[in-house]
PDB file of N, CA and C in Angstrom:
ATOM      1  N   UNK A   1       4.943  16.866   9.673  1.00  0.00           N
ATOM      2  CA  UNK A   1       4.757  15.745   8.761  1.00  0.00           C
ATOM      3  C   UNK A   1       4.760  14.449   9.574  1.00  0.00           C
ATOM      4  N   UNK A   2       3.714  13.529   9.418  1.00  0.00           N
ATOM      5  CA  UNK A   2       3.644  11.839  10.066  1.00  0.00           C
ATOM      6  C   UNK A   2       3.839  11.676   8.934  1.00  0.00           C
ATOM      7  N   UNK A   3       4.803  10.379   9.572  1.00  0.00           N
ATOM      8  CA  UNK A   3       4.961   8.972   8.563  1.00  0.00           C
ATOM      9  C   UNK A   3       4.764   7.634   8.972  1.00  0.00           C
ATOM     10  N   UNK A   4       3.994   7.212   8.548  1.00  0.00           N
ATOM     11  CA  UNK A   4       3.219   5.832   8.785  1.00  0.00           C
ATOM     12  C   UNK A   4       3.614   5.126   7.554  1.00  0.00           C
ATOM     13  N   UNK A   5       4.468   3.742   8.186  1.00  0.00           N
ATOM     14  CA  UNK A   5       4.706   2.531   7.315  1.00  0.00           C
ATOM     15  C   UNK A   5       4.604   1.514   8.321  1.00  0.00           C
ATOM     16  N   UNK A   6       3.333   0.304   7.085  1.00  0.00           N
ATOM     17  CA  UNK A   6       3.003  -1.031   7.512  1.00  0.00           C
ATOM     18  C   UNK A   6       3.656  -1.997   6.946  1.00  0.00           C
ATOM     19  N   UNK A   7       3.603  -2.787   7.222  1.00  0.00           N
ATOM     20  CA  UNK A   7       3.437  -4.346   6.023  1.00  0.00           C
ATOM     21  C   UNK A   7       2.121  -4.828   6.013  1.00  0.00           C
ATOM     22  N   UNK A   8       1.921  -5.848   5.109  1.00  0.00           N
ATOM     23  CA  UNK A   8       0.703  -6.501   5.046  1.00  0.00           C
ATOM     24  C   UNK A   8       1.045  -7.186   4.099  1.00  0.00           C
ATOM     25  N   UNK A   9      -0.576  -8.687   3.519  1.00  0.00           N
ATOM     26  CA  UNK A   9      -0.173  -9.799   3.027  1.00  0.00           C
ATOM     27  C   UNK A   9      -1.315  -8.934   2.309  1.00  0.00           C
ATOM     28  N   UNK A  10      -1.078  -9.353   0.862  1.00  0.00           N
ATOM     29  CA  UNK A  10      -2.228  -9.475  -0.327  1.00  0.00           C
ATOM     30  C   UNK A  10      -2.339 -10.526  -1.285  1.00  0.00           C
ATOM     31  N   UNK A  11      -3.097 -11.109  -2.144  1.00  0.00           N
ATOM     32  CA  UNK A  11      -3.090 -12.286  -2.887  1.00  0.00           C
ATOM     33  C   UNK A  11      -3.237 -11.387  -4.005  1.00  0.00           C
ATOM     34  N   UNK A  12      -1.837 -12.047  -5.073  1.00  0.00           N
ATOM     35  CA  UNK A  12      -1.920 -11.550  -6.830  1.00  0.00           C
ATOM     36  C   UNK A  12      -3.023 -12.056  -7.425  1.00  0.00           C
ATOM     37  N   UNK A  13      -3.889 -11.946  -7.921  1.00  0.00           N
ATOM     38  CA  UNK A  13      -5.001 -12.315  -8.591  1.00  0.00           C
ATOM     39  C   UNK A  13      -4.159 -13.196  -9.761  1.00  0.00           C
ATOM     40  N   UNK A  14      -3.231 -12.617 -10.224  1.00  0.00           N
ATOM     41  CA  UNK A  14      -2.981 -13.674 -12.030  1.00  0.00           C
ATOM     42  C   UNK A  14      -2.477 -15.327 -11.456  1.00  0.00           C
ATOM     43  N   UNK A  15      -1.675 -14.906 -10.097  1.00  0.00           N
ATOM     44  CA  UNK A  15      -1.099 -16.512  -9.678  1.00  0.00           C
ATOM     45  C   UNK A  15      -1.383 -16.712  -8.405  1.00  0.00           C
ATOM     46  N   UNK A  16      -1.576 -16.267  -7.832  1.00  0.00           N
ATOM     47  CA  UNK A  16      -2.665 -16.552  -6.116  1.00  0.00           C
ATOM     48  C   UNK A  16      -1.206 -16.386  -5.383  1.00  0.00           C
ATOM     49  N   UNK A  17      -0.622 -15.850  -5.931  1.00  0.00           N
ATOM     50  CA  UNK A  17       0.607 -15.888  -4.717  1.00  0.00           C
ATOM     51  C   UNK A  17       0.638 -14.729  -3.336  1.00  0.00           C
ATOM     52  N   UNK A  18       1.062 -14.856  -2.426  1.00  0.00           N
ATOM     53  CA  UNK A  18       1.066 -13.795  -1.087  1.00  0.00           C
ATOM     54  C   UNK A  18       1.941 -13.514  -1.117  1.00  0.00           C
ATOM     55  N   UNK A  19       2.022 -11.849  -1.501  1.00  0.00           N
ATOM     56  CA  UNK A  19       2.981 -10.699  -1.532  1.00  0.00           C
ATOM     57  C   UNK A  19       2.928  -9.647  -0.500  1.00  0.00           C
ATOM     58  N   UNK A  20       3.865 -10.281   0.484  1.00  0.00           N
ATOM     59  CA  UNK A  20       4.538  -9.016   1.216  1.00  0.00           C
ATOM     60  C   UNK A  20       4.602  -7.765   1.107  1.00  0.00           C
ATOM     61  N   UNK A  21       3.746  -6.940   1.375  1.00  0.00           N
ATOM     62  CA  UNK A  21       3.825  -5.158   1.312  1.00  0.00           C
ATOM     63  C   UNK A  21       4.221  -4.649   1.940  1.00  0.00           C
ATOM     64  N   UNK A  22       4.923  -2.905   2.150  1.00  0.00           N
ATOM     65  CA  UNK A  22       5.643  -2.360   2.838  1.00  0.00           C
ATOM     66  C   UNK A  22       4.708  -1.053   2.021  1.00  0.00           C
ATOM     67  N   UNK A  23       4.145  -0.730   2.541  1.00  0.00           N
ATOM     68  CA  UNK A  23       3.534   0.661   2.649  1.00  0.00           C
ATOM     69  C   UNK A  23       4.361   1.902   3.796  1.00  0.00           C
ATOM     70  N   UNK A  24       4.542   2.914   3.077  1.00  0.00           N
ATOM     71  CA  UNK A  24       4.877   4.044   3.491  1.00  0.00           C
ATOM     72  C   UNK A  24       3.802   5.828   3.283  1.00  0.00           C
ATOM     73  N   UNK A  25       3.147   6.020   4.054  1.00  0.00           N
ATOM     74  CA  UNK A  25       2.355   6.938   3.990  1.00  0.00           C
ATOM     75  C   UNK A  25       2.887   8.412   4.788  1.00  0.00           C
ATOM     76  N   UNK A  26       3.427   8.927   3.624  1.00  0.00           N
ATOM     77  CA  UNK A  26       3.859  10.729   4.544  1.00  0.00           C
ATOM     78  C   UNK A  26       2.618  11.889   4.517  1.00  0.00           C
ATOM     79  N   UNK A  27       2.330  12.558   5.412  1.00  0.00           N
ATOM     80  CA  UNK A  27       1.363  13.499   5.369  1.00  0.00           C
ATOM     81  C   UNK A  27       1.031  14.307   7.303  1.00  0.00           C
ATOM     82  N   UNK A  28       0.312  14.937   6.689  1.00  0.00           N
ATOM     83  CA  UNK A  28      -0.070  16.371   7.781  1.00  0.00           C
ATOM     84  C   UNK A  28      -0.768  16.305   8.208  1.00  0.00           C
ATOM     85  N   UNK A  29      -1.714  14.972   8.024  1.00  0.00           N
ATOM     86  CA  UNK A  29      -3.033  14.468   8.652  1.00  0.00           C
ATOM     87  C   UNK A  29      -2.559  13.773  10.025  1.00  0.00           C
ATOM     88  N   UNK A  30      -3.623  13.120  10.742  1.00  0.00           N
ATOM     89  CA  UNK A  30      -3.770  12.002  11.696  1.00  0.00           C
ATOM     90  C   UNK A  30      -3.818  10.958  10.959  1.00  0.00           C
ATOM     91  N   UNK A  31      -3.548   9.843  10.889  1.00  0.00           N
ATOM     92  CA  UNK A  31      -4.094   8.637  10.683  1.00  0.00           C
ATOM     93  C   UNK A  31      -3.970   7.554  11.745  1.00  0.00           C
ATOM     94  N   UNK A  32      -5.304   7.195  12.152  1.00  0.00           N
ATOM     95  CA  UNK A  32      -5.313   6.010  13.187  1.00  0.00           C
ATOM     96  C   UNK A  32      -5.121   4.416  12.722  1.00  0.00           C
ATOM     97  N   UNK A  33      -4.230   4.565  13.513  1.00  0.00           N
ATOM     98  CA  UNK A  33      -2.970   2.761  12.942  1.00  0.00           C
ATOM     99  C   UNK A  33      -4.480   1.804  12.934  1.00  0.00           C
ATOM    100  N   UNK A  34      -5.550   1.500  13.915  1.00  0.00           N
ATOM    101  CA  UNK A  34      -6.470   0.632  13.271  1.00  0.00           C
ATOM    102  C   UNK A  34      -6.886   1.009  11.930  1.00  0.00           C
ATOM    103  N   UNK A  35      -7.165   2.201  11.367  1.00  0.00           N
ATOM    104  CA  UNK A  35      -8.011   2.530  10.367  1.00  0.00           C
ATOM    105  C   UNK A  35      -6.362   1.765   8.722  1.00  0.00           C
ATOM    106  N   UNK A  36      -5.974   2.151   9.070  1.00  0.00           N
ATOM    107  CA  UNK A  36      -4.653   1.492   8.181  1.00  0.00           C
ATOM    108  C   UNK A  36      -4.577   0.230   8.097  1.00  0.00           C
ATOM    109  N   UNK A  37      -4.571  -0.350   9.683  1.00  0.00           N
ATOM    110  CA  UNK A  37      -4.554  -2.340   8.915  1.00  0.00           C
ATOM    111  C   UNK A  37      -6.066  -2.364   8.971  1.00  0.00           C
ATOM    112  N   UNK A  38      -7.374  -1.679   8.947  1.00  0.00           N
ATOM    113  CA  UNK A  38      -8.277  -2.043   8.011  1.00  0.00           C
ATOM    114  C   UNK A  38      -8.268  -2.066   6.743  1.00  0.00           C
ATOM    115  N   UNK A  39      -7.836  -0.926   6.312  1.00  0.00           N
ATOM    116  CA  UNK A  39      -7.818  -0.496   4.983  1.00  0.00           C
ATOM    117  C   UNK A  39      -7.026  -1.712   4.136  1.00  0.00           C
ATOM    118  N   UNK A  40      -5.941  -2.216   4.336  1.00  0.00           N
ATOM    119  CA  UNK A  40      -5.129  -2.827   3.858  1.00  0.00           C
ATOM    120  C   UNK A  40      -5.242  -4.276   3.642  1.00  0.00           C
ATOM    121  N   UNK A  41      -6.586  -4.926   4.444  1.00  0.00           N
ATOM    122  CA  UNK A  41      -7.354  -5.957   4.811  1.00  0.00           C
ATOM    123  C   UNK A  41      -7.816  -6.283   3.046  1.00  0.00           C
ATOM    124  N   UNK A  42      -7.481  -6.028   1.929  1.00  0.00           N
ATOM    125  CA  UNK A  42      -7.983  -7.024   0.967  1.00  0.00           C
ATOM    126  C   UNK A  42      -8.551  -7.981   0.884  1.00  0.00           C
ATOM    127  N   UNK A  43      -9.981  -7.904   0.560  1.00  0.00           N
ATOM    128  CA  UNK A  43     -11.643  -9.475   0.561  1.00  0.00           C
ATOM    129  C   UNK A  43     -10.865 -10.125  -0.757  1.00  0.00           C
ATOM    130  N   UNK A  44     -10.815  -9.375  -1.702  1.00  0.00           N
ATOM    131  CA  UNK A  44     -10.096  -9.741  -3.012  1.00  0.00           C
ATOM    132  C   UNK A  44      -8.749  -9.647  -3.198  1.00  0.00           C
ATOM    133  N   UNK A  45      -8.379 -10.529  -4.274  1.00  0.00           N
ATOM    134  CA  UNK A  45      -7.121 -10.229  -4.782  1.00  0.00           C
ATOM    135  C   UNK A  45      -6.697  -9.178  -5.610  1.00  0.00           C
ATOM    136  N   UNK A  46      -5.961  -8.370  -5.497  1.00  0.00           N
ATOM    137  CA  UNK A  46      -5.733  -6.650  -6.237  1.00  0.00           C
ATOM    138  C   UNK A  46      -3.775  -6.934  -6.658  1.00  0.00           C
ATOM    139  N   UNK A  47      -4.304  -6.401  -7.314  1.00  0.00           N
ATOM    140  CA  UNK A  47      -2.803  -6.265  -8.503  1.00  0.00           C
ATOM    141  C   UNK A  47      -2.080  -4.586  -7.798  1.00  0.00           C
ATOM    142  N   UNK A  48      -0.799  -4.645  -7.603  1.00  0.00           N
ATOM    143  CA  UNK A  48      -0.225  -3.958  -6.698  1.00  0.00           C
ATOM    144  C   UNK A  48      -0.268  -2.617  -7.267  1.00  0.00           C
ATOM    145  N   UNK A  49      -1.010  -2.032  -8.439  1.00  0.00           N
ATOM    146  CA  UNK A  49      -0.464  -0.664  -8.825  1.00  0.00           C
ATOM    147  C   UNK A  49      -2.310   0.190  -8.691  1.00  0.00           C
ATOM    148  N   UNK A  50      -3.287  -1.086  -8.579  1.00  0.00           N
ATOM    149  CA  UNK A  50      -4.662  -0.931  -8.000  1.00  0.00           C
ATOM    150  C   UNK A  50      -4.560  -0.805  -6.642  1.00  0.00           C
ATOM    151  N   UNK A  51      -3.579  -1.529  -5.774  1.00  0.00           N
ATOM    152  CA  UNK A  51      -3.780  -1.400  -4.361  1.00  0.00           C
ATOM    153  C   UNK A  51      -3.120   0.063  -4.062  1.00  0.00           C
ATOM    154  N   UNK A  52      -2.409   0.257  -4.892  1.00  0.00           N
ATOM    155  CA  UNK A  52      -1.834   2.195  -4.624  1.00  0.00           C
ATOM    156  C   UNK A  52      -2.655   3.125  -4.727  1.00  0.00           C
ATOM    157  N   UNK A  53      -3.395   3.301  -5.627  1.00  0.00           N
ATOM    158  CA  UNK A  53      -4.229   3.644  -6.291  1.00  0.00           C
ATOM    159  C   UNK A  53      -5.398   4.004  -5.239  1.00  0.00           C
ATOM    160  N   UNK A  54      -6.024   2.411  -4.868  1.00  0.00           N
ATOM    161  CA  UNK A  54      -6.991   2.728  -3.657  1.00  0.00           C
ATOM    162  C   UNK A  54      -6.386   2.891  -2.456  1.00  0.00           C
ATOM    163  N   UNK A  55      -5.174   3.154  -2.300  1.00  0.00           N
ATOM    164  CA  UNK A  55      -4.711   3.347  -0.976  1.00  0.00           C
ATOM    165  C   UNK A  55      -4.379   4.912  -0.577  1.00  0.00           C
ATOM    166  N   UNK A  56      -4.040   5.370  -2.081  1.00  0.00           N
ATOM    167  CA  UNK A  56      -3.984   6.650  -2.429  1.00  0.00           C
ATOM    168  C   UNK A  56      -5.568   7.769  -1.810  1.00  0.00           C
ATOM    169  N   UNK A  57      -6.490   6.844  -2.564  1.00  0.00           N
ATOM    170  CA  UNK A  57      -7.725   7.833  -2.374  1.00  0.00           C
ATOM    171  C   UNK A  57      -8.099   7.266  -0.793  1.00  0.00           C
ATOM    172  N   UNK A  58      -7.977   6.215  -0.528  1.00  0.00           N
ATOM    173  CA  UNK A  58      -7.974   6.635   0.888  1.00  0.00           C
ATOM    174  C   UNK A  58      -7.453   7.344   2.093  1.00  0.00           C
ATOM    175  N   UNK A  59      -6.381   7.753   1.789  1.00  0.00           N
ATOM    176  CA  UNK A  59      -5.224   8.545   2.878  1.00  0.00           C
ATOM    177  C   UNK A  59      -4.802   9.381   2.244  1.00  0.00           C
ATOM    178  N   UNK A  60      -4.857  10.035   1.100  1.00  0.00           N
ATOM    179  CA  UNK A  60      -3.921  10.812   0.767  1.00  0.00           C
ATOM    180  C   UNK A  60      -2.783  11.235   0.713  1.00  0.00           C
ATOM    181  N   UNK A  61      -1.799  12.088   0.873  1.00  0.00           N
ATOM    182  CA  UNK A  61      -0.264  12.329   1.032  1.00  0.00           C
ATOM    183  C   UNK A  61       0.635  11.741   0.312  1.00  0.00           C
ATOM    184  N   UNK A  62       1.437  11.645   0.640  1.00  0.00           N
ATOM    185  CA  UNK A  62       2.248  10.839  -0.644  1.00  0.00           C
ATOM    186  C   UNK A  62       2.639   9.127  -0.029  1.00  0.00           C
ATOM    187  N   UNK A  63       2.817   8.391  -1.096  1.00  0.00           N
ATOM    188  CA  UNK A  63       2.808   7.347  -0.350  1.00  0.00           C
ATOM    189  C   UNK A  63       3.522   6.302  -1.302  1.00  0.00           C
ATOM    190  N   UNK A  64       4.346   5.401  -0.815  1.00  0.00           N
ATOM    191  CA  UNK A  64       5.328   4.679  -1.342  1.00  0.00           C
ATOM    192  C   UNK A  64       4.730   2.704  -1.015  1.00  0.00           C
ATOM    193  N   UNK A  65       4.335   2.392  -2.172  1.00  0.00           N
ATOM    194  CA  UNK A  65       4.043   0.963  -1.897  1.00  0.00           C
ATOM    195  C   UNK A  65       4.822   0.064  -3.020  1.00  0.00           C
ATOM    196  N   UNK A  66       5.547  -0.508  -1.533  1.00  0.00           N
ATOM    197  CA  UNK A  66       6.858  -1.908  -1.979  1.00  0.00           C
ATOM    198  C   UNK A  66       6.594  -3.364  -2.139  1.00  0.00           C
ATOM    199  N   UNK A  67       6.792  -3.860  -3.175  1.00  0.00           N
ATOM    200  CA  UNK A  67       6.724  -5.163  -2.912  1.00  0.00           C
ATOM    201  C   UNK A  67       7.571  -6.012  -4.085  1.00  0.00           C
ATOM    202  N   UNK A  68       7.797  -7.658  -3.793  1.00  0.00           N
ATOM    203  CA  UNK A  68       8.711  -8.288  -4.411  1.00  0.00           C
ATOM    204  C   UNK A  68       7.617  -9.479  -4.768  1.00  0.00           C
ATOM    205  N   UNK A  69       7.453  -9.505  -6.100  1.00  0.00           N
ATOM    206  CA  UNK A  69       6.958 -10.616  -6.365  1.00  0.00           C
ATOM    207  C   UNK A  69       7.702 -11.670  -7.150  1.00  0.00           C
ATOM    208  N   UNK A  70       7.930 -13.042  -6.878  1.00  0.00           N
ATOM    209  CA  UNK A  70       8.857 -13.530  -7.303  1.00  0.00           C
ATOM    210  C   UNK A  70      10.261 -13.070  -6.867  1.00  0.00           C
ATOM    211  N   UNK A  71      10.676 -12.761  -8.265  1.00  0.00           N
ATOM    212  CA  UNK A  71      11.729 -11.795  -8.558  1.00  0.00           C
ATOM    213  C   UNK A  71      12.149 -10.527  -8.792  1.00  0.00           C
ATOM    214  N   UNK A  72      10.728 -10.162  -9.087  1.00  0.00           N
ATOM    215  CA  UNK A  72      10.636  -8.476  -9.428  1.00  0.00           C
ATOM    216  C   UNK A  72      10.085  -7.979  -8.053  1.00  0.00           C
ATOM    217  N   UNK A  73      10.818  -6.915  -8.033  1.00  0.00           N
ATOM    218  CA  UNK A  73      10.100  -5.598  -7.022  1.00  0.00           C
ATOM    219  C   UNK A  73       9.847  -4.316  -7.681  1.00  0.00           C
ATOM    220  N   UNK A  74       8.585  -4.569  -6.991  1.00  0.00           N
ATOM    221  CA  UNK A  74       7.686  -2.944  -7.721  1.00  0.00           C
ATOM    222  C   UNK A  74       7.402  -1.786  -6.651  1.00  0.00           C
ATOM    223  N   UNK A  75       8.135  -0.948  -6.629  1.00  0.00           N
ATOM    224  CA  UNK A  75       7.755  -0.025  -6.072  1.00  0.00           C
ATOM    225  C   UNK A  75       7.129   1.257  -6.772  1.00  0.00           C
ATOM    226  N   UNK A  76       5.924   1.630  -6.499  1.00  0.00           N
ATOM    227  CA  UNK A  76       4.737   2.771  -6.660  1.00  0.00           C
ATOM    228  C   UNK A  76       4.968   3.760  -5.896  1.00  0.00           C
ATOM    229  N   UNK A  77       5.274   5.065  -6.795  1.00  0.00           N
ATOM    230  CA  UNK A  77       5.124   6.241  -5.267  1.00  0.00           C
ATOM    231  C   UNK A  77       3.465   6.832  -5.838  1.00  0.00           C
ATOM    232  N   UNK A  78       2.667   6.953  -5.486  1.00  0.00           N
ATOM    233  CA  UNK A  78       1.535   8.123  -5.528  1.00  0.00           C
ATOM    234  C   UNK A  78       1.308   9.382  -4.542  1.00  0.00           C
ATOM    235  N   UNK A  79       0.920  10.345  -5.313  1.00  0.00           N
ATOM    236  CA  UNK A  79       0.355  11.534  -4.631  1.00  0.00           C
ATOM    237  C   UNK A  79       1.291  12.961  -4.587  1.00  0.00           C
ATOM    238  N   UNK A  80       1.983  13.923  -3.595  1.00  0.00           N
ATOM    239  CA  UNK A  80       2.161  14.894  -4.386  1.00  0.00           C
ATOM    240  C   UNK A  80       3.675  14.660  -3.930  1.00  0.00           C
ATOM    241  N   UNK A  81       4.696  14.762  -4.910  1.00  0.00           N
ATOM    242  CA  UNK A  81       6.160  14.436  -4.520  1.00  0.00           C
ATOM    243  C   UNK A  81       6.937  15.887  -4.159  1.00  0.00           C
ATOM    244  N   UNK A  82       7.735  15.600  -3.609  1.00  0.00           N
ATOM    245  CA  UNK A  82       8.450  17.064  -3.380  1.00  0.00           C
ATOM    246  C   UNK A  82      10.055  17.323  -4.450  1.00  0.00           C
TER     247      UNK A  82
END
């Protein structure tokens, strides 16, 4: 099993604010660390349970995405849990 966790910056679309991510990706694959801070490179602003979602169908495995907006923290697990 690899486990690959990043951070990265994304913009909330409802208030333009920059939210700190903490991505955690477990799985049996390879994944090459450039291909990850591409992926994570947001043109648009994405609402954090869409950025799982497409982060999901890109990598597969299970995967844990953290973040604190404001005051709230949302953490998302997707994919297959044990």
């Amino acid at each position: 099993m690899n486990t690959y966790r990043y951070k990265f910056w994304a913009q909330c679309p409802s208030d333009k604010a920059q939210i700190l991510y903490h991505l955690q990706i477990q799985t049996d694959d390879v994944i090459m660390a450039e291909r990850i801070e591409r992926e994570c490179r947001f043109n648009e602003p994405v609402y954090h349970e869409d950025a799982a979602d497409g982060l999901l169908k890109k990598f597969g495995g299970r995967q844990t995405l953290e973040a604190t907006h404001g005051r709230v923290n949302i953490v998302t697990e997707r994919g297959v849990h044990a």
